[in-house]
C-alpha atoms as a PDB file:
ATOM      1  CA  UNK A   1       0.000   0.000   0.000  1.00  0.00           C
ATOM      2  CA  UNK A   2       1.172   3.357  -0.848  1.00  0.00           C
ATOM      3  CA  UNK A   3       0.934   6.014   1.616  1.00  0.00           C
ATOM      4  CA  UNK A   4       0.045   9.868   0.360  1.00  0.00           C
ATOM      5  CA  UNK A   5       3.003  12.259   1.572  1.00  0.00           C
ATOM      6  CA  UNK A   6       1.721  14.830   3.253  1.00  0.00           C
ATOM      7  CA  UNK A   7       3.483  18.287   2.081  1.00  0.00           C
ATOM      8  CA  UNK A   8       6.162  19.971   4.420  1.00  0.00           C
ATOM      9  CA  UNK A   9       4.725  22.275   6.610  1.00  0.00           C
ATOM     10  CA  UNK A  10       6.277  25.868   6.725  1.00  0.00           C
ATOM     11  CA  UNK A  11       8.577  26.477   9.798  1.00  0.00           C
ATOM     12  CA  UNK A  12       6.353  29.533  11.460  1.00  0.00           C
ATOM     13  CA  UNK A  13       3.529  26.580  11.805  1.00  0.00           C
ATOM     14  CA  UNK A  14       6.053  23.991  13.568  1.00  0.00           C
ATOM     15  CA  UNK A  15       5.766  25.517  17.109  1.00  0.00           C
ATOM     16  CA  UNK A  16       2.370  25.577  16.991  1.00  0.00           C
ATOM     17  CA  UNK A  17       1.644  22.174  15.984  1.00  0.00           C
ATOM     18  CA  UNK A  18       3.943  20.877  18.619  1.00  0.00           C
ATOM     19  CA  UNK A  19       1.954  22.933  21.165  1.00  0.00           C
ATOM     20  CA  UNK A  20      -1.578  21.398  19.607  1.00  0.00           C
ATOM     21  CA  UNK A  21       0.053  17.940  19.964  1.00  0.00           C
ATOM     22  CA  UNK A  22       1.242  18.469  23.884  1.00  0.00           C
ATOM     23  CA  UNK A  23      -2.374  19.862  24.127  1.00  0.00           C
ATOM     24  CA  UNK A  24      -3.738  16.411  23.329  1.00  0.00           C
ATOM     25  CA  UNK A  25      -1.826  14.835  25.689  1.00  0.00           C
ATOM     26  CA  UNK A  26      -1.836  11.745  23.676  1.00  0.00           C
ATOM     27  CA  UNK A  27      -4.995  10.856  22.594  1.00  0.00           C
ATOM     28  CA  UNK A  28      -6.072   9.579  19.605  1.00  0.00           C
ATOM     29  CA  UNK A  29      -7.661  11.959  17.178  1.00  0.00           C
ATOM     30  CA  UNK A  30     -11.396  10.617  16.783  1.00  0.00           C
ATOM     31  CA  UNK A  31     -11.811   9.999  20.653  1.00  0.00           C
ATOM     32  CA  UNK A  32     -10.597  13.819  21.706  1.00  0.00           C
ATOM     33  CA  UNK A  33     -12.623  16.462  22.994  1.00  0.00           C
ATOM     34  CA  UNK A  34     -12.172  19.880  20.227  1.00  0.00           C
ATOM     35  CA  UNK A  35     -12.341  22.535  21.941  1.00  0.00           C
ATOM     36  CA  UNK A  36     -11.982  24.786  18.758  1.00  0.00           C
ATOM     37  CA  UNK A  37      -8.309  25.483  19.075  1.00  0.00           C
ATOM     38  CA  UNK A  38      -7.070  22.731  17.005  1.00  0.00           C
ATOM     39  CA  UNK A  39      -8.829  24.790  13.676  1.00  0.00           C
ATOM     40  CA  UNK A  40      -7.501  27.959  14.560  1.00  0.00           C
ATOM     41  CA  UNK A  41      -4.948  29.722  12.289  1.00  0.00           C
ATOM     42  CA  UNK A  42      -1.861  30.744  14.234  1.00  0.00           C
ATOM     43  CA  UNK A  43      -2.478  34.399  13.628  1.00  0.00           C
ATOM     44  CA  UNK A  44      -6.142  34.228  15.687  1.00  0.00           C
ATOM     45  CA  UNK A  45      -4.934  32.096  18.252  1.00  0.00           C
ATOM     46  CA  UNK A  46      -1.834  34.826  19.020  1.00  0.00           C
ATOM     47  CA  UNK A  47      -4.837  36.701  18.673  1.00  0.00           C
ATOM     48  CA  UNK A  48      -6.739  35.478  21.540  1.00  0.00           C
ATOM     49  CA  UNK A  49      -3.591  35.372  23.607  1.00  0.00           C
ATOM     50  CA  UNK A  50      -3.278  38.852  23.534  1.00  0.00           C
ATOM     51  CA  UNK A  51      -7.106  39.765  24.153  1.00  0.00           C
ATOM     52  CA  UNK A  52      -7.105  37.348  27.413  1.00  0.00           C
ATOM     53  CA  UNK A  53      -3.723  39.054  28.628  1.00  0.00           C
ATOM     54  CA  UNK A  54      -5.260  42.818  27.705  1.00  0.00           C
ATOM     55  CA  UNK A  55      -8.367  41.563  29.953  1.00  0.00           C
ATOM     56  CA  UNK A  56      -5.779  40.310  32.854  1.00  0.00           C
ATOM     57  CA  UNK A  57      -4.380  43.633  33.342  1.00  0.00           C
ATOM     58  CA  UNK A  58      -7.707  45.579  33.040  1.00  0.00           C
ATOM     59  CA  UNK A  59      -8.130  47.348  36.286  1.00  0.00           C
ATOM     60  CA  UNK A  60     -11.009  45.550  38.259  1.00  0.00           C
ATOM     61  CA  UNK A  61     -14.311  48.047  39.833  1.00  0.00           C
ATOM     62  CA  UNK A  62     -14.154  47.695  42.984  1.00  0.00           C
ATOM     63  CA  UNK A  63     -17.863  46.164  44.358  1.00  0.00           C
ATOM     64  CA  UNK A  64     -20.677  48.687  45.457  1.00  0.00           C
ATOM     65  CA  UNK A  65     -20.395  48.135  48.639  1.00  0.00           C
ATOM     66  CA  UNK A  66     -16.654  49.240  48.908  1.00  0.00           C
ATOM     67  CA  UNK A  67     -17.629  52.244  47.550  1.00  0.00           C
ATOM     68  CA  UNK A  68     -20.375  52.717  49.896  1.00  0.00           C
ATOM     69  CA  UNK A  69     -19.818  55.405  53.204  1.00  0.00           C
ATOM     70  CA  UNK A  70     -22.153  56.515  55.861  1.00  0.00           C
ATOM     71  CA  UNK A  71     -22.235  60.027  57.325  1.00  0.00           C
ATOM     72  CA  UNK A  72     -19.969  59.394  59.221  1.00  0.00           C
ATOM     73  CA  UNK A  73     -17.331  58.365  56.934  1.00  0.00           C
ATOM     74  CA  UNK A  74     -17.260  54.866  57.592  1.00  0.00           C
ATOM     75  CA  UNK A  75     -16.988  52.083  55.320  1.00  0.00           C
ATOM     76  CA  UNK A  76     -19.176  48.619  54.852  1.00  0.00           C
ATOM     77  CA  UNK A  77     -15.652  47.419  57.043  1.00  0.00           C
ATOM     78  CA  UNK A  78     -16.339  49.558  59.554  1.00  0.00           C
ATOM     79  CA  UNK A  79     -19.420  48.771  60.216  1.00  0.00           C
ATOM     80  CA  UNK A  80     -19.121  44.858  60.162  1.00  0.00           C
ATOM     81  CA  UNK A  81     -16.162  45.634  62.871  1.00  0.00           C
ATOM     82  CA  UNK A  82     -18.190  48.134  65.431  1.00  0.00           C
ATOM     83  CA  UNK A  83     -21.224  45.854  65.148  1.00  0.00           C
ATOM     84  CA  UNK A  84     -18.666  43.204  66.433  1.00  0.00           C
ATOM     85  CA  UNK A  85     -19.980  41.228  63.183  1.00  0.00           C
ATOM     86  CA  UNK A  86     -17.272  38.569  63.742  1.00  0.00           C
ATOM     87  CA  UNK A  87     -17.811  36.692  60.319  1.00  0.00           C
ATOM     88  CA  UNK A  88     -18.809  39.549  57.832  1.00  0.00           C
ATOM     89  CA  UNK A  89     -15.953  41.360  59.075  1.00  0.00           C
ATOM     90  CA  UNK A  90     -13.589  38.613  58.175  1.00  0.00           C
ATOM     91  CA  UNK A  91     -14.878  37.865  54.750  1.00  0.00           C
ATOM     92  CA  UNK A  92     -14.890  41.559  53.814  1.00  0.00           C
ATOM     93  CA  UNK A  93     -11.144  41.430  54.918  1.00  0.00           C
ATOM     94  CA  UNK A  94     -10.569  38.265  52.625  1.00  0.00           C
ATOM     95  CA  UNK A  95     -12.131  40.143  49.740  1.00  0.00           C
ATOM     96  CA  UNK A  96      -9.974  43.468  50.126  1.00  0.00           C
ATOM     97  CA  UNK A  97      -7.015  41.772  51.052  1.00  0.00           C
ATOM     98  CA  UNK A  98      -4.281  44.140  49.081  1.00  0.00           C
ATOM     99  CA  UNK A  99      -6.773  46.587  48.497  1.00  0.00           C
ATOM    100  CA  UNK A 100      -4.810  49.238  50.986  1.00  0.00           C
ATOM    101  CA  UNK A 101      -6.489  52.172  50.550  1.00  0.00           C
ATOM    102  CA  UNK A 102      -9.624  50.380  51.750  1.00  0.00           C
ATOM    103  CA  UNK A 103      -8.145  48.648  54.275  1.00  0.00           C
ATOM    104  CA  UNK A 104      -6.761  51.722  55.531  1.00  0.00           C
ATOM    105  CA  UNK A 105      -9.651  54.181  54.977  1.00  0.00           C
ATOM    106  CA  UNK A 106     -10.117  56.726  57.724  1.00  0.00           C
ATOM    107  CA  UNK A 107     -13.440  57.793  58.736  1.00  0.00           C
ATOM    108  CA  UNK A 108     -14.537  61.284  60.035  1.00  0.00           C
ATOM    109  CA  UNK A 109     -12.658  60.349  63.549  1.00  0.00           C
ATOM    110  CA  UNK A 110      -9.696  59.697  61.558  1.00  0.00           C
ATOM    111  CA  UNK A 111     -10.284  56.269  62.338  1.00  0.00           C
ATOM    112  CA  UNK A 112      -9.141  52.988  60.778  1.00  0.00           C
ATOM    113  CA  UNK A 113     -11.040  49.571  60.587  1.00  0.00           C
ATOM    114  CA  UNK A 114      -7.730  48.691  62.675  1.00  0.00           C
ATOM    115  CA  UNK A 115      -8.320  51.263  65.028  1.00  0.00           C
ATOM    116  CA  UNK A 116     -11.880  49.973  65.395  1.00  0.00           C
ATOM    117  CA  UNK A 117     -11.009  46.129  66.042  1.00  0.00           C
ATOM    118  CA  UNK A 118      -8.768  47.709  69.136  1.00  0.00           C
ATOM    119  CA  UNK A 119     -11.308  49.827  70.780  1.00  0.00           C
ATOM    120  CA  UNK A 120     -13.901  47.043  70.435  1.00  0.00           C
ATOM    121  CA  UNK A 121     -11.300  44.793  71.558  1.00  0.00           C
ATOM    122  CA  UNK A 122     -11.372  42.227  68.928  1.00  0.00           C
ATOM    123  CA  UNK A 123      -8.132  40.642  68.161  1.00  0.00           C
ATOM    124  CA  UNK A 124      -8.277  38.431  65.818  1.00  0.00           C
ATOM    125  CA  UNK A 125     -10.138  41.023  63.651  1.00  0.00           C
ATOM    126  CA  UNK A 126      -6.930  43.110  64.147  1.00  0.00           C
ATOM    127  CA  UNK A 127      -4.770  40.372  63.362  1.00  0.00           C
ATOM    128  CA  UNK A 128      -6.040  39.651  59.811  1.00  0.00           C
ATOM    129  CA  UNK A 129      -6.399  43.261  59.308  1.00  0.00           C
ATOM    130  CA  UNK A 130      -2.219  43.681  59.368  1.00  0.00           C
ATOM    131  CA  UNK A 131      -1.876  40.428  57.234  1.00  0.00           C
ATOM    132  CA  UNK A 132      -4.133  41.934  54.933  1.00  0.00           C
ATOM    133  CA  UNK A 133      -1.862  44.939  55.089  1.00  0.00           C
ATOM    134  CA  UNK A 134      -3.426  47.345  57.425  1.00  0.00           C
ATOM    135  CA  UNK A 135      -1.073  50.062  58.836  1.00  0.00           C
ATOM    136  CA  UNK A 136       0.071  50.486  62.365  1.00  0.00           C
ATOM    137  CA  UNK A 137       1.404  53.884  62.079  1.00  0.00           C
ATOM    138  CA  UNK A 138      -1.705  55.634  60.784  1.00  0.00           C
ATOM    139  CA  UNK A 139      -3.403  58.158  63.106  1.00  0.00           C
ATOM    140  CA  UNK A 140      -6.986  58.881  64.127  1.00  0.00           C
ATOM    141  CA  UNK A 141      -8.201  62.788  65.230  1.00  0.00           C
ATOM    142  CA  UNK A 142      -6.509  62.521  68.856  1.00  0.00           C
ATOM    143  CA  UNK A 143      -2.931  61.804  67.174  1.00  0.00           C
ATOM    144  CA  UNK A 144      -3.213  58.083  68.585  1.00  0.00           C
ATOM    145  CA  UNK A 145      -2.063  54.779  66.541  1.00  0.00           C
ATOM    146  CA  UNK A 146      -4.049  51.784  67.257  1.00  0.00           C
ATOM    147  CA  UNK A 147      -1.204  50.433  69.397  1.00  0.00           C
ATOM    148  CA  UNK A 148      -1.711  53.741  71.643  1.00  0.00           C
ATOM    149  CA  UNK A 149      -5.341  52.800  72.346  1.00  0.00           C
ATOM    150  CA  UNK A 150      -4.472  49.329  72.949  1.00  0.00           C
ATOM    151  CA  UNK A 151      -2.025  50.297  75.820  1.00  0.00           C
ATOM    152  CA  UNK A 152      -4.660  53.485  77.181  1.00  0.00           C
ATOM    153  CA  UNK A 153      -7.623  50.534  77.049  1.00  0.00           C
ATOM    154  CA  UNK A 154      -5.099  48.111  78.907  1.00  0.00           C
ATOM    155  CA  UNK A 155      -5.530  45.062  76.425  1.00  0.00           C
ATOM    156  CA  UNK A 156      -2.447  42.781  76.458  1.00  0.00           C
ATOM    157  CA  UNK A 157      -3.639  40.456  73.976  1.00  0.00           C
ATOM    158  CA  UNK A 158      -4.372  43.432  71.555  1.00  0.00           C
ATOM    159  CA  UNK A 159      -0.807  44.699  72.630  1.00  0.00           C
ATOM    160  CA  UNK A 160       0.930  41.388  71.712  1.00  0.00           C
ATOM    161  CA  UNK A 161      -1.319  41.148  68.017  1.00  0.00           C
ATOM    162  CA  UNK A 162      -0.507  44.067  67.335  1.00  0.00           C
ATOM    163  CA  UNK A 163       3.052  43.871  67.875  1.00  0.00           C
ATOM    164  CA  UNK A 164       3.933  40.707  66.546  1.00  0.00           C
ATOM    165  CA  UNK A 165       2.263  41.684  63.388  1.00  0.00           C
ATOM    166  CA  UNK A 166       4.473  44.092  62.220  1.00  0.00           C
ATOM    167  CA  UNK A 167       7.856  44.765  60.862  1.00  0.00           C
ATOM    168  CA  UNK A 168      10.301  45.636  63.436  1.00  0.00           C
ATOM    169  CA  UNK A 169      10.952  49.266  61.664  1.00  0.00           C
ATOM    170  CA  UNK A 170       7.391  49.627  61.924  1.00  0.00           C
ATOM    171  CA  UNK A 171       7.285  48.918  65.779  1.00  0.00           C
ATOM    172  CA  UNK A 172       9.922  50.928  66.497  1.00  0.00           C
ATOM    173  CA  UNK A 173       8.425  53.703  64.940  1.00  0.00           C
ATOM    174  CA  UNK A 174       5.177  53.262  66.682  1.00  0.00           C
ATOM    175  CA  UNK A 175       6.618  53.048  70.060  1.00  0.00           C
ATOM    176  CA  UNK A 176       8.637  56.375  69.615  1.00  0.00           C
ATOM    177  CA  UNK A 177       5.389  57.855  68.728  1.00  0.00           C
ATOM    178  CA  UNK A 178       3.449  60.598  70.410  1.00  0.00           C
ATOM    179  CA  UNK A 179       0.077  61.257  70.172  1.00  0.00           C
ATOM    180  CA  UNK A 180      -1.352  65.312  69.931  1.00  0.00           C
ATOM    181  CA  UNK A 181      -0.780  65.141  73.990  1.00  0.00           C
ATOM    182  CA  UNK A 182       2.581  64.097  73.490  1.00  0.00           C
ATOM    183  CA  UNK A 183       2.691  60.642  74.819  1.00  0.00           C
ATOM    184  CA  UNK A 184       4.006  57.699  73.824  1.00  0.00           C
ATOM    185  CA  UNK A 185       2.758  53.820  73.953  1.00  0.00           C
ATOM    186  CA  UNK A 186       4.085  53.909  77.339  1.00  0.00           C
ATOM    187  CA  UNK A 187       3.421  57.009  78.647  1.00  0.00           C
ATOM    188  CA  UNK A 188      -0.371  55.899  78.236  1.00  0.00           C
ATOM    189  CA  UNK A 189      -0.153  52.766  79.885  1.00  0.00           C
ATOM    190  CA  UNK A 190       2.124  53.890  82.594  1.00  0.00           C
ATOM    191  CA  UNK A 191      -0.906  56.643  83.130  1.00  0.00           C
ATOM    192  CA  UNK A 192      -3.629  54.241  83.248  1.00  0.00           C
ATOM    193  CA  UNK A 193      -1.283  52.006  85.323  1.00  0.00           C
ATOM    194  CA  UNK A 194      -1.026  48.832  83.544  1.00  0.00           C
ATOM    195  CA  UNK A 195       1.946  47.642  84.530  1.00  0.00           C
ATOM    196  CA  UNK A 196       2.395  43.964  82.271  1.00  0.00           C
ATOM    197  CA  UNK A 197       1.905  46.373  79.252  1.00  0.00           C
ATOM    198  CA  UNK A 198       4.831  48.687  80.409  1.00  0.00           C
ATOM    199  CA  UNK A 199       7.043  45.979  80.892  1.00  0.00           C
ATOM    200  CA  UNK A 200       5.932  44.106  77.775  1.00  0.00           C
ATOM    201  CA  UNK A 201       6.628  47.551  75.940  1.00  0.00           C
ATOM    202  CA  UNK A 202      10.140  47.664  77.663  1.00  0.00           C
ATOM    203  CA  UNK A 203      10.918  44.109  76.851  1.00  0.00           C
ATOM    204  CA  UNK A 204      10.339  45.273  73.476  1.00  0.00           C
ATOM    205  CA  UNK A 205      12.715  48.417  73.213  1.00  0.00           C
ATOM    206  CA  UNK A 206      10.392  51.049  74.351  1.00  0.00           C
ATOM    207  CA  UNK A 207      12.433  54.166  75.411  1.00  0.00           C
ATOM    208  CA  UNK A 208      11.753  53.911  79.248  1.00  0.00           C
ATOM    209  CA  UNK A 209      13.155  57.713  79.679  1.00  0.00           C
ATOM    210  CA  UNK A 210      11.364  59.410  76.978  1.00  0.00           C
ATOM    211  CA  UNK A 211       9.840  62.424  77.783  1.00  0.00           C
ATOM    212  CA  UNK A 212       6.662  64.402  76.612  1.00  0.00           C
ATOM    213  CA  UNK A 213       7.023  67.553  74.453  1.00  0.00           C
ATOM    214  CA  UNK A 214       5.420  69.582  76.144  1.00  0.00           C
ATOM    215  CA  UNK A 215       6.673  69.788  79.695  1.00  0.00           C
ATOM    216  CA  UNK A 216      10.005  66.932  79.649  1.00  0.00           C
ATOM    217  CA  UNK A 217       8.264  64.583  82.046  1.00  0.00           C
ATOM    218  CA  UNK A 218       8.985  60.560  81.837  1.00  0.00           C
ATOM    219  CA  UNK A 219       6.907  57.321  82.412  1.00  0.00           C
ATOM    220  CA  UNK A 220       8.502  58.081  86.214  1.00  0.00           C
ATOM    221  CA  UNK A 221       7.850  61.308  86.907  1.00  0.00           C
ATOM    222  CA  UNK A 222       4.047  59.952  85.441  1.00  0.00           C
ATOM    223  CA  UNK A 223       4.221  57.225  88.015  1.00  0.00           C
ATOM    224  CA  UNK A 224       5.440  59.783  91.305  1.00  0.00           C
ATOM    225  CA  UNK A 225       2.365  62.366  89.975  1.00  0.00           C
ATOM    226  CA  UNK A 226      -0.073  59.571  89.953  1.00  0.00           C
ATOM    227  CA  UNK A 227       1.639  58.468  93.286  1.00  0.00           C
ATOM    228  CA  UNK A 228       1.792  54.990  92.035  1.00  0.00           C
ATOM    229  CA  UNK A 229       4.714  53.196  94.342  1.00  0.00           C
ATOM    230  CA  UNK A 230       4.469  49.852  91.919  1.00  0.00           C
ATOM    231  CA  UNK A 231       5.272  51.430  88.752  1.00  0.00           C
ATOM    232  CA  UNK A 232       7.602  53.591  90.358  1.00  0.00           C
ATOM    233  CA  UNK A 233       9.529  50.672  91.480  1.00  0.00           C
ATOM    234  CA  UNK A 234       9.128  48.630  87.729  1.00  0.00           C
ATOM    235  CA  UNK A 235      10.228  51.492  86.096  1.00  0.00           C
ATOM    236  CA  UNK A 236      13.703  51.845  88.351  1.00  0.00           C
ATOM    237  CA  UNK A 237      14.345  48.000  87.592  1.00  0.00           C
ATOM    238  CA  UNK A 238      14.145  48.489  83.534  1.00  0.00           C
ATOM    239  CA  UNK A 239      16.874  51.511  83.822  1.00  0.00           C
ATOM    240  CA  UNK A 240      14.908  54.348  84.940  1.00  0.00           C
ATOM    241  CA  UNK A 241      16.701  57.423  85.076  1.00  0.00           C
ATOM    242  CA  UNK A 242      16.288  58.929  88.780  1.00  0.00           C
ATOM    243  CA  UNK A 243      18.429  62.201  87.838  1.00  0.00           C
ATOM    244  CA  UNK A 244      16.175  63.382  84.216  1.00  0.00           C
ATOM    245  CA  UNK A 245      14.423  66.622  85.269  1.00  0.00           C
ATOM    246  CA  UNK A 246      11.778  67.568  83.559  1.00  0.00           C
ATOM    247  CA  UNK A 247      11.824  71.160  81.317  1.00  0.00           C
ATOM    248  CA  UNK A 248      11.145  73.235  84.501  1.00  0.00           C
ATOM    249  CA  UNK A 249      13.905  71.227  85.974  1.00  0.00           C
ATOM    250  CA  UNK A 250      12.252  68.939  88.401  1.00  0.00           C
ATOM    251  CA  UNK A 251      13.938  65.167  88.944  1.00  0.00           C
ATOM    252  CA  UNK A 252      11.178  62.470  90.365  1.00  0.00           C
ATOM    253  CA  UNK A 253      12.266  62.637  93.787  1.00  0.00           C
ATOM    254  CA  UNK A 254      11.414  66.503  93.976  1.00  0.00           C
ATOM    255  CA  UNK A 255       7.866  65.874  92.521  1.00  0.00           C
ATOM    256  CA  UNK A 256       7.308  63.585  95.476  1.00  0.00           C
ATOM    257  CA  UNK A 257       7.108  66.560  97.966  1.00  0.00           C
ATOM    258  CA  UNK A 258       4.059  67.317  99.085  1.00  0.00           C
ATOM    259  CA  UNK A 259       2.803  64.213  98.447  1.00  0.00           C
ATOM    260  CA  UNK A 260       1.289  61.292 100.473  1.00  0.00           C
ATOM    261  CA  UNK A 261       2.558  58.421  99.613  1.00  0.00           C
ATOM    262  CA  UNK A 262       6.145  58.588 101.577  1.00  0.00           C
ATOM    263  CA  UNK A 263       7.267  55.037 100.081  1.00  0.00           C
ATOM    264  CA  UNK A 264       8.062  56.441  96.757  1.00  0.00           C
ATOM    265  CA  UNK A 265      10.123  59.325  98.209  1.00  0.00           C
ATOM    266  CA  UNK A 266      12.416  56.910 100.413  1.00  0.00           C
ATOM    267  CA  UNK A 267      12.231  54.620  96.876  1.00  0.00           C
ATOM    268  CA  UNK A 268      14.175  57.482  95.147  1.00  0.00           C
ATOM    269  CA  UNK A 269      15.765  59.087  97.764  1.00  0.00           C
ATOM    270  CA  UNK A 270      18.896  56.777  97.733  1.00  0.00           C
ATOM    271  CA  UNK A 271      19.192  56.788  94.144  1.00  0.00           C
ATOM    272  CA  UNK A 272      18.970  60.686  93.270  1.00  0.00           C
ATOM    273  CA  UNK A 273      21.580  62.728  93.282  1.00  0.00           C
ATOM    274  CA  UNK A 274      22.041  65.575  96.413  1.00  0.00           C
ATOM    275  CA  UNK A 275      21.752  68.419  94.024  1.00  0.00           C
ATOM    276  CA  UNK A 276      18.433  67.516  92.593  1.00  0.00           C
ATOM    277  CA  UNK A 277      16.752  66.262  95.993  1.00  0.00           C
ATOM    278  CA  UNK A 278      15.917  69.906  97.184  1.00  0.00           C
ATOM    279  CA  UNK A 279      12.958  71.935  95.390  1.00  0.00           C
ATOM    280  CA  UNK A 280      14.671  75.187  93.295  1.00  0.00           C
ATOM    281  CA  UNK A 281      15.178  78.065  95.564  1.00  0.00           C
ATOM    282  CA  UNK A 282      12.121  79.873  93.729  1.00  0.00           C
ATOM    283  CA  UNK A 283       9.544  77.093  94.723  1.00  0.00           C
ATOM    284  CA  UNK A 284       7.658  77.433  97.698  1.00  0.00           C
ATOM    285  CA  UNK A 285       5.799  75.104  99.785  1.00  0.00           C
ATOM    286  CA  UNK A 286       2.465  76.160  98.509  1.00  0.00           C
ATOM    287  CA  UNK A 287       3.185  75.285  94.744  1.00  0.00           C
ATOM    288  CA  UNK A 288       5.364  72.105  95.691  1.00  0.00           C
ATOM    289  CA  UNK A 289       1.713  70.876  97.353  1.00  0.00           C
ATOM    290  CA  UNK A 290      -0.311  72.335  94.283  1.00  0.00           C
ATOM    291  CA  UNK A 291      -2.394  69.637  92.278  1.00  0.00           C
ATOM    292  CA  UNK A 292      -0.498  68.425  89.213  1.00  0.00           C
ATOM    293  CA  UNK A 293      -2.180  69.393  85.864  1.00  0.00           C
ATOM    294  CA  UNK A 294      -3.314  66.096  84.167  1.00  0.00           C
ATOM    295  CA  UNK A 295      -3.477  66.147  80.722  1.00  0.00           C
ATOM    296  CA  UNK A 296      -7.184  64.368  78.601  1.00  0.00           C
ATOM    297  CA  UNK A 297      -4.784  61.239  78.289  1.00  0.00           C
ATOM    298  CA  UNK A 298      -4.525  61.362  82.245  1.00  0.00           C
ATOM    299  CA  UNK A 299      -8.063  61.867  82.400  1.00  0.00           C
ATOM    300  CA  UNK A 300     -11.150  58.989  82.522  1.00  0.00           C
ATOM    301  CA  UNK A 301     -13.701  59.472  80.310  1.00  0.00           C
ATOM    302  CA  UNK A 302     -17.316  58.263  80.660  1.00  0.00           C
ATOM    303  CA  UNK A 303     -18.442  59.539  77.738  1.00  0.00           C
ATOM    304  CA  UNK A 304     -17.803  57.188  74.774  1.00  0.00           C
ATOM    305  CA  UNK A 305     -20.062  54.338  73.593  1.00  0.00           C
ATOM    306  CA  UNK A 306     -19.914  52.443  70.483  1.00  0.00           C
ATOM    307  CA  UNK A 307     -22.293  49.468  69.827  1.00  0.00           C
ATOM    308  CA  UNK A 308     -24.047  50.244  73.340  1.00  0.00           C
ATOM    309  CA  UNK A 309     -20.571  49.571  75.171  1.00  0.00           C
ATOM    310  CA  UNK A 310     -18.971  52.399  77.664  1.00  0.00           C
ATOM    311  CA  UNK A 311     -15.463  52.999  76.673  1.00  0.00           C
ATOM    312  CA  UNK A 312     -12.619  54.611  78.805  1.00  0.00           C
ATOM    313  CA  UNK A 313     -10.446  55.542  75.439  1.00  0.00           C
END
């Protein structure tokens, strides 16, 4: 029997019979499944690669209800995390993962969806938010990061999520933050007297003498106004220093007279220099025994709700 010879085919078809033929996969002609490729000319199928790739890199709408903000500036995220929604919230984050501009959309308060998952202490809400790609470092209307309201609010596990979530350039940056009252992360929980947060937030590099901008006063000289022997004591063990004087020049020890609680004063006593044990020559007794001036961070309030629940940030 003589076989018919089929005619060379031209070398810009080669490649793309050789892809048809991996395509197939090794099955017999009559028992494949065409899916219309096979008929193609090479110059539509290029075609088609081109239109698929063009579609690819099309810029996708975001849905309506991304789009979609109340009065108050919040987004659909925002809601789903005040409303404690546990579930919608998490979904919504699965759908905007890398979407940060959502993620980190600020409502009227300045306010995060992060922000939000700390003050209604949810923290696996705030967890997925940073994988998602949430930022730490963003500020709502009182100058505070979420980490700041974390420490004010006293919530160690939000503490610990949010700092293991982070990049360490990132956490340093947040812990040398101030808010608009000039504190830092532990200013704020040194205030509200939580001390496993300061220590946590020393164990972690926290600057332990920093000292507001306003007035030059550290975590310690915090701790002796708030009369607070405990914290006093903490703060001395992580390399407190007993000698910093604030901007009017006042060390610890000198704020302590006046004051009640005598344990503090004998704390520091031993440990502050002669020189800066005795109140400046222009002080007198009356304004040594003068109420200190507490700033709105030192301050409770009783004020705030959000999804019927009394807040203290």
């Amino acid at each position: 029997m003589i076989s018919a010879c089929r005619p060379a085919e031209p070398p810009a078809m080669e490649g793309l019979e050789q892809a048809k033929k991996e395509r197939q996969g090794g099955l017999q002609l009559d028992d494949r499944h065409d899916s219309g490729l096979d008929s193609m000319k090479e110059e539509e199928y290029r075609q088609l690669l081109k239109e698929l790739e063009d579609i690819r890199l099309q810029p996708r709408e975001p849905p309506a209800w991304a789009q979609q903000l109340t009065e108050d500036g919040d987004t659909f995220l925002h809601l789903a995390i005040i409303h404690e929604e546990k579930a919608l919230s998490l979904e919504v984050i699965r759908q905007a993962a890398g979407d940060f501009a959502f993620l980190n959309f600020q409502n009227n308060l300045s306010q995060t969806p992060l922000h939000l998952a700390v003050i209604t202490d949810q923290p696996e809400i705030a967890e997925q938010l940073l994988k998602a790609g949430c930022d730490l470092e963003i500020r709502d209307f009182r100058g505070n990061t979420p980490l700041h309201i974390a420490c004010q609010q006293g919530s160690l596990r939000s503490v610990s999520v949010l700092t293991q979530n982070c990049q360490p350039h990132h956490l340093l940056a947040v812990l040398q933050a101030t808010n608009y009252n000039g504190h830092t992360c532990l200013h704020l929980a040194s205030i509200q007297g939580y001390l496993a947060i300061v220590e946590y937030l020393l164990s972690l590099g926290a600057d332990v003498n920093a000292q507001e901008p306003c007035n030059g006063r550290t975590a310690l000289h915090l701790a002796v106004d708030l009369q607070n022997p405990d914290l006093v004591s903490l703060l001395v063990k992580h390399g407190a220093d007993v000698n910093k004087v604030t901007y009017q020049g006042y060390s610890p020890y000198q704020l302590t007279w006046g004051r009640e609680n005598s344990s503090i004063q004998e704390q520091l006593k031993q440990l502050t220099t002669a020189d800066l044990q005795m109140l400046p020559e222009s002080e007198d007794e009356e304004s040594s025994e003068s109420e200190p001036e507490f700033t709105e961070d030192e301050l409770m309030y009783d004020d705030c709700l959000i999804g019927g629940r009394q807040l203290t940030y």
